[in-house]
PDB file of N, CA and C in Angstrom:
ATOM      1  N   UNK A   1      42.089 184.002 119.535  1.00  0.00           N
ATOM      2  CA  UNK A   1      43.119 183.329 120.303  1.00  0.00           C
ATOM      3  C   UNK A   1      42.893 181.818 120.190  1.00  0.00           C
ATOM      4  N   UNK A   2      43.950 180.847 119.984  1.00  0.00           N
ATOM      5  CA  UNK A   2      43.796 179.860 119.883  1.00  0.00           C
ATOM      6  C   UNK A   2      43.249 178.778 120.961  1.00  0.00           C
ATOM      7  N   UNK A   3      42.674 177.829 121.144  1.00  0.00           N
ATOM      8  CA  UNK A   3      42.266 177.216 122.268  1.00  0.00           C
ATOM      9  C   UNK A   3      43.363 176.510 123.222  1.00  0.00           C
ATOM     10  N   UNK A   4      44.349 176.105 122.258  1.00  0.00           N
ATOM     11  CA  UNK A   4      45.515 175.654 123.132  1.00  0.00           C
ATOM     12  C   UNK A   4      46.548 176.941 123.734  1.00  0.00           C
ATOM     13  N   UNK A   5      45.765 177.945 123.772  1.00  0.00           N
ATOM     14  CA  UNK A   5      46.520 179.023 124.290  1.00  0.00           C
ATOM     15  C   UNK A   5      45.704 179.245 125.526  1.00  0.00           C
ATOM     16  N   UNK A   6      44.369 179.497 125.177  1.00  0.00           N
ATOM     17  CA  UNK A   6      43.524 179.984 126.134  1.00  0.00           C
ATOM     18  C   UNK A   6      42.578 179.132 127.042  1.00  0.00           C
ATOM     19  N   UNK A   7      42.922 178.139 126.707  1.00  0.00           N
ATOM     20  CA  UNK A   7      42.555 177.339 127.546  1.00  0.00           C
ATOM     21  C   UNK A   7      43.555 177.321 129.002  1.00  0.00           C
ATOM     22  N   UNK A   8      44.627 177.039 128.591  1.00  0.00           N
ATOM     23  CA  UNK A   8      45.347 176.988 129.736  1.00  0.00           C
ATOM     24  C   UNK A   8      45.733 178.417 130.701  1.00  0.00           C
ATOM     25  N   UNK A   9      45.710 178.949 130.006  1.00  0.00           N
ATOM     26  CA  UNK A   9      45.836 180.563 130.508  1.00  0.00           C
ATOM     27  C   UNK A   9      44.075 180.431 131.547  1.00  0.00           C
ATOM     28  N   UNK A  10      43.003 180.193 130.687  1.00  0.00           N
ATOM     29  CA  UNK A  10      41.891 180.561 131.960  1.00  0.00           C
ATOM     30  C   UNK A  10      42.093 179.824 132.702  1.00  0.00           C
ATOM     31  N   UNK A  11      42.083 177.866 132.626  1.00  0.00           N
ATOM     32  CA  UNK A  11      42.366 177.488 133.672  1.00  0.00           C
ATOM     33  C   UNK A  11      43.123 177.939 135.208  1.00  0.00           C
ATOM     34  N   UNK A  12      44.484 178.164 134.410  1.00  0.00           N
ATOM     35  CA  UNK A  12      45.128 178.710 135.579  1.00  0.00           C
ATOM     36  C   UNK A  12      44.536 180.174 136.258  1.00  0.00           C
ATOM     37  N   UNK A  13      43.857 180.797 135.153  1.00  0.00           N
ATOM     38  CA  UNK A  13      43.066 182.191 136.170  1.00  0.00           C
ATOM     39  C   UNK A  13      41.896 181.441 136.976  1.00  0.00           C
ATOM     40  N   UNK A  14      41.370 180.763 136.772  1.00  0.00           N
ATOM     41  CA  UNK A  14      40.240 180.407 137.524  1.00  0.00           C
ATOM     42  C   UNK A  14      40.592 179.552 138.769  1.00  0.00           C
ATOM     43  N   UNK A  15      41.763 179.098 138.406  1.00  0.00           N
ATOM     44  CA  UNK A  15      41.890 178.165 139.967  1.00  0.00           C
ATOM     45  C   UNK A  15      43.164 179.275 140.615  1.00  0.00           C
ATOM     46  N   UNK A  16      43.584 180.215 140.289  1.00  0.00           N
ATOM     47  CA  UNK A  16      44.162 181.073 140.876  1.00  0.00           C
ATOM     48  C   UNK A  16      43.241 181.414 141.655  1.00  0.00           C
ATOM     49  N   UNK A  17      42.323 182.203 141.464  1.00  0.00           N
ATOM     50  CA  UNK A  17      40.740 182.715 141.403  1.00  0.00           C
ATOM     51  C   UNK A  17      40.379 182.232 142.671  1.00  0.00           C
ATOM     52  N   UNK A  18      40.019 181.148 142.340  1.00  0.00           N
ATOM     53  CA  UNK A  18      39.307 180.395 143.556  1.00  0.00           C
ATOM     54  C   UNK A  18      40.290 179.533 144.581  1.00  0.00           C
ATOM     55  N   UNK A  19      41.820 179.736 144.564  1.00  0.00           N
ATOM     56  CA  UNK A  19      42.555 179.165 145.644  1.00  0.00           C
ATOM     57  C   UNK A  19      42.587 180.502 146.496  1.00  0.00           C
ATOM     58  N   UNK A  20      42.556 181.450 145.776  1.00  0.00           N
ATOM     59  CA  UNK A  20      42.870 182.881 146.628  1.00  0.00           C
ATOM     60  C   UNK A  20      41.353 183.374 147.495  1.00  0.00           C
ATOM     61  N   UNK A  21      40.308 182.525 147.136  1.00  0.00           N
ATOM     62  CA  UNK A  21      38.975 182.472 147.827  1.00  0.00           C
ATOM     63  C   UNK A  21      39.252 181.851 149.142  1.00  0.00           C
ATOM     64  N   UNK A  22      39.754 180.668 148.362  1.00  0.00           N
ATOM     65  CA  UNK A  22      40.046 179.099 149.170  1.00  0.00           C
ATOM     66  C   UNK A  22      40.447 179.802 150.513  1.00  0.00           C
ATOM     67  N   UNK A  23      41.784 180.146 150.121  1.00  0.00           N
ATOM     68  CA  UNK A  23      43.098 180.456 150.700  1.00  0.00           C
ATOM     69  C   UNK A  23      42.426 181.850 152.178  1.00  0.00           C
ATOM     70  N   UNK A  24      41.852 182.701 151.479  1.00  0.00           N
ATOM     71  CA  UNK A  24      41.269 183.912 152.805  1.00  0.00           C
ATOM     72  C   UNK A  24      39.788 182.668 153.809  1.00  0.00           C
ATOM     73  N   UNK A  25      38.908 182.118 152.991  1.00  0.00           N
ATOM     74  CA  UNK A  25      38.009 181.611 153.553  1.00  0.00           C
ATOM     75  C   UNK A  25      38.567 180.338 154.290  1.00  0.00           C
ATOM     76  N   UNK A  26      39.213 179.515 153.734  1.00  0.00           N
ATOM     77  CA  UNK A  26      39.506 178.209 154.734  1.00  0.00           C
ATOM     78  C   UNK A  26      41.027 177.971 155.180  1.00  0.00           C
ATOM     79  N   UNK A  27      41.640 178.967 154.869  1.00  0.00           N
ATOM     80  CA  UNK A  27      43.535 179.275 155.688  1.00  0.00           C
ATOM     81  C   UNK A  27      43.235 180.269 156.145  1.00  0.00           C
ATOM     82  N   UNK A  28      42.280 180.797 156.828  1.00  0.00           N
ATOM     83  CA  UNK A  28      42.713 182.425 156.877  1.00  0.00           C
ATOM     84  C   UNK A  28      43.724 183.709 156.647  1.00  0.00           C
ATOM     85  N   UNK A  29      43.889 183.871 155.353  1.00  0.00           N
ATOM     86  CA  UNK A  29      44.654 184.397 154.327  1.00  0.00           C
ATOM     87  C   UNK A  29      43.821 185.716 154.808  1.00  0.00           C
ATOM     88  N   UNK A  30      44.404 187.182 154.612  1.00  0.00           N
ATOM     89  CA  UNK A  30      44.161 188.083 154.635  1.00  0.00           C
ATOM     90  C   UNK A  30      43.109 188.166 154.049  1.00  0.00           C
ATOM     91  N   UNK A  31      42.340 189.244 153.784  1.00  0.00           N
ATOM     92  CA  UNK A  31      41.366 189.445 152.471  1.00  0.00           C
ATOM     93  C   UNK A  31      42.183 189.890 151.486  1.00  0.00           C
ATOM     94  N   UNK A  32      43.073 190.889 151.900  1.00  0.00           N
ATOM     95  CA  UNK A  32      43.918 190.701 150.402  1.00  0.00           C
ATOM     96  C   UNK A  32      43.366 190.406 149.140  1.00  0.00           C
ATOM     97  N   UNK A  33      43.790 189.210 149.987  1.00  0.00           N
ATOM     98  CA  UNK A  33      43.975 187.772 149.185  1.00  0.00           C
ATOM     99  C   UNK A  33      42.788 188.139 147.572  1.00  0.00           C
ATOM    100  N   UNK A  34      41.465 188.478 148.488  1.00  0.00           N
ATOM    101  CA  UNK A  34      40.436 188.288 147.242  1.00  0.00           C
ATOM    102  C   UNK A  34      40.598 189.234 146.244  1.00  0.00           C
ATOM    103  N   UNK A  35      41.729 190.648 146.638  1.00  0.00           N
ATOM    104  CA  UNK A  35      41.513 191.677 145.250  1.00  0.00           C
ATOM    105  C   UNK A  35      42.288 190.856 143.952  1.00  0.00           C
ATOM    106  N   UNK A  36      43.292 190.309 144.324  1.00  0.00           N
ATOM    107  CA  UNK A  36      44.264 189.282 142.910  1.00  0.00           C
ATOM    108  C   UNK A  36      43.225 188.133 142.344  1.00  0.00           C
ATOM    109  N   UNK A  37      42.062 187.090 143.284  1.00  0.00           N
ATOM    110  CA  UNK A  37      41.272 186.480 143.516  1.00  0.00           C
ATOM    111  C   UNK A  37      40.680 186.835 142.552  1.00  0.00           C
ATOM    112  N   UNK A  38      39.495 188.261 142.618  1.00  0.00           N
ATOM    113  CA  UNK A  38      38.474 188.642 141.923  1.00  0.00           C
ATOM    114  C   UNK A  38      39.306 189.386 140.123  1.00  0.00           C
ATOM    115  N   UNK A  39      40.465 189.569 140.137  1.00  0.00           N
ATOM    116  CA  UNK A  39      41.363 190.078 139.286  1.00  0.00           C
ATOM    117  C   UNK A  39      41.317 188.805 138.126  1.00  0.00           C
ATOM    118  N   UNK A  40      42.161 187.786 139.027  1.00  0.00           N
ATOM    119  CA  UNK A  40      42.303 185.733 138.579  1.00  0.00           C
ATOM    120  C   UNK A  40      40.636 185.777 137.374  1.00  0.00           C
ATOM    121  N   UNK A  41      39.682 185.706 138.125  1.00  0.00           N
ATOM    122  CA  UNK A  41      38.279 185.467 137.883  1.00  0.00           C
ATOM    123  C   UNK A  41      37.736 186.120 136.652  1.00  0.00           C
ATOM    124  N   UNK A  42      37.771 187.207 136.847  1.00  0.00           N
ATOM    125  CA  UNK A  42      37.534 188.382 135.360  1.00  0.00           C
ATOM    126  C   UNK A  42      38.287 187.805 134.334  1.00  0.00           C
ATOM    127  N   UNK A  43      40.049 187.517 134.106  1.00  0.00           N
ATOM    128  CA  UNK A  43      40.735 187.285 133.482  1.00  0.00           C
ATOM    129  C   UNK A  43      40.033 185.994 132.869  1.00  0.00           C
ATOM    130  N   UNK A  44      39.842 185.017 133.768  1.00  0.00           N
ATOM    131  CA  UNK A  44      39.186 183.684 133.386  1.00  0.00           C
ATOM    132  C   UNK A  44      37.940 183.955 132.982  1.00  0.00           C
ATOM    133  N   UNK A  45      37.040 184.714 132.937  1.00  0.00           N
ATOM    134  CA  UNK A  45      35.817 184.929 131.941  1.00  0.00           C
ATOM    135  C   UNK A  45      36.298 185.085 130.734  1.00  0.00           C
ATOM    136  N   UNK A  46      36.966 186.434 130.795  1.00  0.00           N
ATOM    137  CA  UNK A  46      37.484 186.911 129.438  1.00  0.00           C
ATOM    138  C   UNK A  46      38.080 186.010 128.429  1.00  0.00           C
ATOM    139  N   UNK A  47      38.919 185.373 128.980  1.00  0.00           N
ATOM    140  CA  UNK A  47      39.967 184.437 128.192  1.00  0.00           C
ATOM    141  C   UNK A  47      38.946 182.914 127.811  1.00  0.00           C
ATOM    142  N   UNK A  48      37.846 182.783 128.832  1.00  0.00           N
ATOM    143  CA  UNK A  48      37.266 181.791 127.674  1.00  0.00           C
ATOM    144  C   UNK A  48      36.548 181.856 126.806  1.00  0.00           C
ATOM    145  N   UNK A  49      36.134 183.609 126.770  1.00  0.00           N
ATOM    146  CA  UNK A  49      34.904 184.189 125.758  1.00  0.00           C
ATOM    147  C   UNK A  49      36.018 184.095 124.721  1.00  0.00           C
ATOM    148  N   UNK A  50      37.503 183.975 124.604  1.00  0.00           N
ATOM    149  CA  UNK A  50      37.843 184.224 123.642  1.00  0.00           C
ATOM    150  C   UNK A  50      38.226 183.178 122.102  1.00  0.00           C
ATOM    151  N   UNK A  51      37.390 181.719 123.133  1.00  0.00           N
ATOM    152  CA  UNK A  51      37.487 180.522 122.499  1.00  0.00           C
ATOM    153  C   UNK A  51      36.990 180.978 121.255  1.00  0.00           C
ATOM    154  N   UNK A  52      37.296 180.057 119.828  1.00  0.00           N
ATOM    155  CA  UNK A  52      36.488 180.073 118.431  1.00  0.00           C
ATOM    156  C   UNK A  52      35.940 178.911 118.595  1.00  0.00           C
ATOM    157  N   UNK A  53      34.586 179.213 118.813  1.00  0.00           N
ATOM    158  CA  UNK A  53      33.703 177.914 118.832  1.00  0.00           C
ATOM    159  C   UNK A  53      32.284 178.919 118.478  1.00  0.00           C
ATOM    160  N   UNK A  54      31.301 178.183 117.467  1.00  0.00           N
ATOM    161  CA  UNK A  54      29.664 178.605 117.384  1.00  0.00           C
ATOM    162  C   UNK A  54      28.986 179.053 118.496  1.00  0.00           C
ATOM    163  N   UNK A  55      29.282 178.312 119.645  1.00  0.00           N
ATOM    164  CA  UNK A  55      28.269 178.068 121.111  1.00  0.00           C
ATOM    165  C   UNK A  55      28.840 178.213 121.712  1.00  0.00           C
ATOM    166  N   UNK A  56      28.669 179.280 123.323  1.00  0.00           N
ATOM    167  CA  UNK A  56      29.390 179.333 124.468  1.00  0.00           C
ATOM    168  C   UNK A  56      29.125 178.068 125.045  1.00  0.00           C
ATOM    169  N   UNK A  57      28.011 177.045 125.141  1.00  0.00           N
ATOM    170  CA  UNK A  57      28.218 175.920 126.220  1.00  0.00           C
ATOM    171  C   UNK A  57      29.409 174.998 125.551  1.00  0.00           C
ATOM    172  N   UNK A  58      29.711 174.914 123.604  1.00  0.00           N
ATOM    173  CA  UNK A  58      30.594 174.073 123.706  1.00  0.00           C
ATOM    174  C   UNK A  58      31.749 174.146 124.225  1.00  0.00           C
ATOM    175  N   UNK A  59      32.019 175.239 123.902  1.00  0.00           N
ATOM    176  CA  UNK A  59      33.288 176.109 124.504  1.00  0.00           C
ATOM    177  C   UNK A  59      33.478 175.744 126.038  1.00  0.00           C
ATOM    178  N   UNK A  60      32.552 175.788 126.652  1.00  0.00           N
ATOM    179  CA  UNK A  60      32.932 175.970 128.271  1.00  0.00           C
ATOM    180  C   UNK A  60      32.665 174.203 128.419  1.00  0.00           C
ATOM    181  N   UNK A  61      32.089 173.419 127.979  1.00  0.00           N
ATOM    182  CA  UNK A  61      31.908 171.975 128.233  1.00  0.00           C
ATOM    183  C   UNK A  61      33.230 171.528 127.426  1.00  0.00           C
ATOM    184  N   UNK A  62      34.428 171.898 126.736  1.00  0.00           N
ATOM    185  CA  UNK A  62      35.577 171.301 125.904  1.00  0.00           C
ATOM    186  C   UNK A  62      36.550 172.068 127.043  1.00  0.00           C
ATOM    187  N   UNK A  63      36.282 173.171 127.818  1.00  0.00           N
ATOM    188  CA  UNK A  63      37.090 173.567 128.837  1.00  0.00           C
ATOM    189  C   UNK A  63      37.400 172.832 129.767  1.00  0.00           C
ATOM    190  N   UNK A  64      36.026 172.249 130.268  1.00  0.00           N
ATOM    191  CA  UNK A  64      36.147 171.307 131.454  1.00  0.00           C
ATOM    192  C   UNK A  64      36.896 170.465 131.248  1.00  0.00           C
ATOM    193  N   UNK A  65      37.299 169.529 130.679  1.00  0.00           N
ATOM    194  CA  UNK A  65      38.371 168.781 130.020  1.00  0.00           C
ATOM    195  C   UNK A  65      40.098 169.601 130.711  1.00  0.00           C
ATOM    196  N   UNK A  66      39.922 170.371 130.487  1.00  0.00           N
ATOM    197  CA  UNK A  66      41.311 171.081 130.715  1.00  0.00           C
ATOM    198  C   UNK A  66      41.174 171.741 132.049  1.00  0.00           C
ATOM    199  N   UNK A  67      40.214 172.327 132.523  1.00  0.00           N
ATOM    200  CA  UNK A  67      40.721 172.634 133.597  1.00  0.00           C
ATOM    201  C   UNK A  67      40.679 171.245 134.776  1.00  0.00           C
ATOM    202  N   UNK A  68      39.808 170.178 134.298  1.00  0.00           N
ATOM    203  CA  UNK A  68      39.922 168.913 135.377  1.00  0.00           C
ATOM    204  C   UNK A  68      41.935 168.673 135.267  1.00  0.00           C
ATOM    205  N   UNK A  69      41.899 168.819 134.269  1.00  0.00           N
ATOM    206  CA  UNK A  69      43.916 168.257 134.193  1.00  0.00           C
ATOM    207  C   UNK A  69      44.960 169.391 134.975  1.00  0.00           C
ATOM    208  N   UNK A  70      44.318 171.157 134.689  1.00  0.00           N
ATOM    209  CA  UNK A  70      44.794 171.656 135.460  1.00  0.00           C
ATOM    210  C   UNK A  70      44.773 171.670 136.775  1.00  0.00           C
ATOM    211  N   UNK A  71      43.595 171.421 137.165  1.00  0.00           N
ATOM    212  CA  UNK A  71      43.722 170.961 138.495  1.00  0.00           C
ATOM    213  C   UNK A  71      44.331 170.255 139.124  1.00  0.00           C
ATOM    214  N   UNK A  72      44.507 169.199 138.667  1.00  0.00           N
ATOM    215  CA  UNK A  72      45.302 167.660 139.057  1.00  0.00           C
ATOM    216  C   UNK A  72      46.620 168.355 138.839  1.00  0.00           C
ATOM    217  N   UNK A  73      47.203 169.111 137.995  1.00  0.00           N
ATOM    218  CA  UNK A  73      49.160 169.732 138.018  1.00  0.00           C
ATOM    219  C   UNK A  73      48.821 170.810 139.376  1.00  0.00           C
ATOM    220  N   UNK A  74      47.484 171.554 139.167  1.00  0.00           N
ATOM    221  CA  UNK A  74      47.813 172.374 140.955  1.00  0.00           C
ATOM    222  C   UNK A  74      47.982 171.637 142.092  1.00  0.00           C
ATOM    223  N   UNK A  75      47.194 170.692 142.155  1.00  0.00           N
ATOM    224  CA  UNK A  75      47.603 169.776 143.274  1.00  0.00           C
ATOM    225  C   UNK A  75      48.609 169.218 143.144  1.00  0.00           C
ATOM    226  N   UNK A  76      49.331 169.041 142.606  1.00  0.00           N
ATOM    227  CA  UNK A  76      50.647 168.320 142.204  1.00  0.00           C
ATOM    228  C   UNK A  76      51.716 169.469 142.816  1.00  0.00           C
ATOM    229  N   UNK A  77      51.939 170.435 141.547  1.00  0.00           N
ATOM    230  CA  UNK A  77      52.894 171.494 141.883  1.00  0.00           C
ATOM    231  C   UNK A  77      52.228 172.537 142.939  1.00  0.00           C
ATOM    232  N   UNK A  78      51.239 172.862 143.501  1.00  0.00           N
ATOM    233  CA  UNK A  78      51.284 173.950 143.998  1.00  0.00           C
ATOM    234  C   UNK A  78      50.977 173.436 145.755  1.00  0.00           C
ATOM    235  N   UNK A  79      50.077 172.460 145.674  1.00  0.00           N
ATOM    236  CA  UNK A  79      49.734 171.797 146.867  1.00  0.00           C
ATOM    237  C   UNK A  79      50.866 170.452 147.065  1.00  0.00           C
ATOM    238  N   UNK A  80      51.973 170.211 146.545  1.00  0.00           N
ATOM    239  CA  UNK A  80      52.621 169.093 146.900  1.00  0.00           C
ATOM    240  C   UNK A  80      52.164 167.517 146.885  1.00  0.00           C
ATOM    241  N   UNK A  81      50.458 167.828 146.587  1.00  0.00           N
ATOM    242  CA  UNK A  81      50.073 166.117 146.521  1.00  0.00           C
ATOM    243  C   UNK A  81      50.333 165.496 145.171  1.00  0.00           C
ATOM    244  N   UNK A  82      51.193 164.545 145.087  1.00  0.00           N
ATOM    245  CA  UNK A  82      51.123 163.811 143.755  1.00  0.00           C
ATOM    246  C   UNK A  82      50.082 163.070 143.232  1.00  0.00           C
ATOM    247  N   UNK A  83      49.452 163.054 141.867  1.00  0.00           N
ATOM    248  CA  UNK A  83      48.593 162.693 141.247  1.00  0.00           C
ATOM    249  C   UNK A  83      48.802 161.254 141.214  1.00  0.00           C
ATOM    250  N   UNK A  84      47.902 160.350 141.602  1.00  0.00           N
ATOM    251  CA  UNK A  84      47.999 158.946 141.356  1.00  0.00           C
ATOM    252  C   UNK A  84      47.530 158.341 140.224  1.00  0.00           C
ATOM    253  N   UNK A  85      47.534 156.895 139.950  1.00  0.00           N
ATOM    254  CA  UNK A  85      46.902 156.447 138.955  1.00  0.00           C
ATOM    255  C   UNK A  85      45.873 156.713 138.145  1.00  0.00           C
ATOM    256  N   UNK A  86      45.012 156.841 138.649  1.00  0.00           N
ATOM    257  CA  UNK A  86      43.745 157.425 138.634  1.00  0.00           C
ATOM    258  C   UNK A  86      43.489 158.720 138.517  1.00  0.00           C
ATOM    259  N   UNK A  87      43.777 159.921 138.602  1.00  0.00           N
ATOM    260  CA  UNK A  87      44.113 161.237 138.757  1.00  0.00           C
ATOM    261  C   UNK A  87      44.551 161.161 137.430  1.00  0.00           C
ATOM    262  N   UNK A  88      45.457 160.491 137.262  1.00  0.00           N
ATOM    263  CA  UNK A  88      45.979 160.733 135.552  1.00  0.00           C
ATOM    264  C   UNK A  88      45.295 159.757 134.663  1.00  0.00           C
ATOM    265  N   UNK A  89      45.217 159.006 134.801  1.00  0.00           N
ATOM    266  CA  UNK A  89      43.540 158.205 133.917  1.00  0.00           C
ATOM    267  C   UNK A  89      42.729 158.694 133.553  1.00  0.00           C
ATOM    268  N   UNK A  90      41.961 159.347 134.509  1.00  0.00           N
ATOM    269  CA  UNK A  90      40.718 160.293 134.535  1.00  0.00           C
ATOM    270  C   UNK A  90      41.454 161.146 133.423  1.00  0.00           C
ATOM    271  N   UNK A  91      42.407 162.134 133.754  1.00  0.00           N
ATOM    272  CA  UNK A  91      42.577 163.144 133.203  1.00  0.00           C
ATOM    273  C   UNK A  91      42.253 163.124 131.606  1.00  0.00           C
ATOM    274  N   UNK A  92      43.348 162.048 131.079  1.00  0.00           N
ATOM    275  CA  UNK A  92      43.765 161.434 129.580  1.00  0.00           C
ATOM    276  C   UNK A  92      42.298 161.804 129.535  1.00  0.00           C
ATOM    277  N   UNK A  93      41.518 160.978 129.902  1.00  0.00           N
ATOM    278  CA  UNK A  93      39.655 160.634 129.189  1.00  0.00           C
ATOM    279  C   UNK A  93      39.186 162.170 129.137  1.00  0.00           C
ATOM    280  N   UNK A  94      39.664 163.054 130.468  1.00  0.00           N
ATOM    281  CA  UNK A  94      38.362 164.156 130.073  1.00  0.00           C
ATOM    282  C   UNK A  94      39.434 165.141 129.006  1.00  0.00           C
ATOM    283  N   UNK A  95      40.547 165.314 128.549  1.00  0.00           N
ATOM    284  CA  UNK A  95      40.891 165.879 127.843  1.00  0.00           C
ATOM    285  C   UNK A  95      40.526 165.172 126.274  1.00  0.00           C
ATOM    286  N   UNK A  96      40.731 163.717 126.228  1.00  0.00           N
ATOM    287  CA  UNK A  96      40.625 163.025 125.334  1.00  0.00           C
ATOM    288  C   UNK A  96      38.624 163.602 124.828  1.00  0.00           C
ATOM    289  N   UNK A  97      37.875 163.621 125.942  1.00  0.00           N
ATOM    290  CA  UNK A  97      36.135 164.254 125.941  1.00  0.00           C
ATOM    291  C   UNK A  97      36.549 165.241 125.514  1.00  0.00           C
ATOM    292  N   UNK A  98      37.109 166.310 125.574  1.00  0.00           N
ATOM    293  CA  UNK A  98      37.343 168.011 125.310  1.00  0.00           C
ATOM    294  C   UNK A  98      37.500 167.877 124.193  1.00  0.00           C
ATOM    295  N   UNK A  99      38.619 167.449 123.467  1.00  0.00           N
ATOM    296  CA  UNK A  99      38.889 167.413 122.177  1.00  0.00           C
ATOM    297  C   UNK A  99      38.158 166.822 121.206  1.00  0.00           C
ATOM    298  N   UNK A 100      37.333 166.035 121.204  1.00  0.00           N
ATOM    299  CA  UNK A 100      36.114 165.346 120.783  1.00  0.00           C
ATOM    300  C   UNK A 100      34.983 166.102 120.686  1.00  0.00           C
ATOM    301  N   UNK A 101      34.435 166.673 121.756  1.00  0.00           N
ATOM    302  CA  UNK A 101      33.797 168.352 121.883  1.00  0.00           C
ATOM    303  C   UNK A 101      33.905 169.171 121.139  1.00  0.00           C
ATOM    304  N   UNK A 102      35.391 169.893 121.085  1.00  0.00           N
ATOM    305  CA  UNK A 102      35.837 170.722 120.438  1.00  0.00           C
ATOM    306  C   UNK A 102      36.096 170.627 119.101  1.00  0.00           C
ATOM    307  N   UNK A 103      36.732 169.630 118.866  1.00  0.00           N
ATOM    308  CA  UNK A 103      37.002 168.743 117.364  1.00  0.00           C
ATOM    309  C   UNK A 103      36.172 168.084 116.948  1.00  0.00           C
ATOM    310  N   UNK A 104      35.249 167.692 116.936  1.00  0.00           N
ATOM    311  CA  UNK A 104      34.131 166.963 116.441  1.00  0.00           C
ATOM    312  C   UNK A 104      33.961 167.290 114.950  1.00  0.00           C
ATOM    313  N   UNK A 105      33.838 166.512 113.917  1.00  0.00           N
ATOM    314  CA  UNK A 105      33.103 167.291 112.807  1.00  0.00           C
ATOM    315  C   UNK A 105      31.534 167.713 113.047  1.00  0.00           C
ATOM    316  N   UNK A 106      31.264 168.473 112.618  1.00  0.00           N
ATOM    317  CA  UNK A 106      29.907 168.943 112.631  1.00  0.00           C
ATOM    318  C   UNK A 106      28.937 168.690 111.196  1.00  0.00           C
ATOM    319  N   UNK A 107      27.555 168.065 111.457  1.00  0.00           N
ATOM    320  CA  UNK A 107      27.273 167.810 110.459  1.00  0.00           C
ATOM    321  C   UNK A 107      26.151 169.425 110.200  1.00  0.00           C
ATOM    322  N   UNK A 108      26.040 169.670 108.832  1.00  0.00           N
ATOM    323  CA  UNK A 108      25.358 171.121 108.305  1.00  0.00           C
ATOM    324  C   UNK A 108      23.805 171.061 108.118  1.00  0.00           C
TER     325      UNK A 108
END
């Protein structure tokens, strides 16, 4: 699976994941809440084992990059706070880090 596929797909399982934690532990949300939660979570393992990269840490250190940006659109679209200057600054750099990570040439 490609990284610009699966990247964004785990992101969004993992902060699904952990808003539906969020959401029972600090809104008091049903428990419910945690069977879709722990569902979110699995999905987001899976989907980043499915990166093509040599090394699981590069893989999951070129993730971080993307899920810091997904985060900043959940707070945006899902929590209503708009991302400020800075919020999107940051972002550019750690995606701009991810791809550098990920894309790097490698020497043999």
């Amino acid at each position: 699976m490609p990284a610009v596929i699966a990247y964004p797909l785990a992101a969004l399982a993992e902060i699904a994941g952990c808003f539906a934690i969020w959401a029972w532990w600090r809104l008091g949300a049903s428990a419910v809440w945690l069977v879709p939660g722990i569902a979110s979570l699995i999905a987001f393992g899976w989907l980043l084992a499915q990166i093509d990269s040599a090394f699981a840490g590069r893989a999951y250190a070129a993730y971080g990059g993307v899920y810091i940006v997904a985060s900043i659109l959940w707070m945006w679209l899902a929590e209503g706070e708009r991302p400020d200057r800075w919020d999107l600054t940051g972002g550019v750099i750690c995606l701009a880090g991810a791809a550098l990570i990920l894309l790097g040439p490698r020497g043999v």
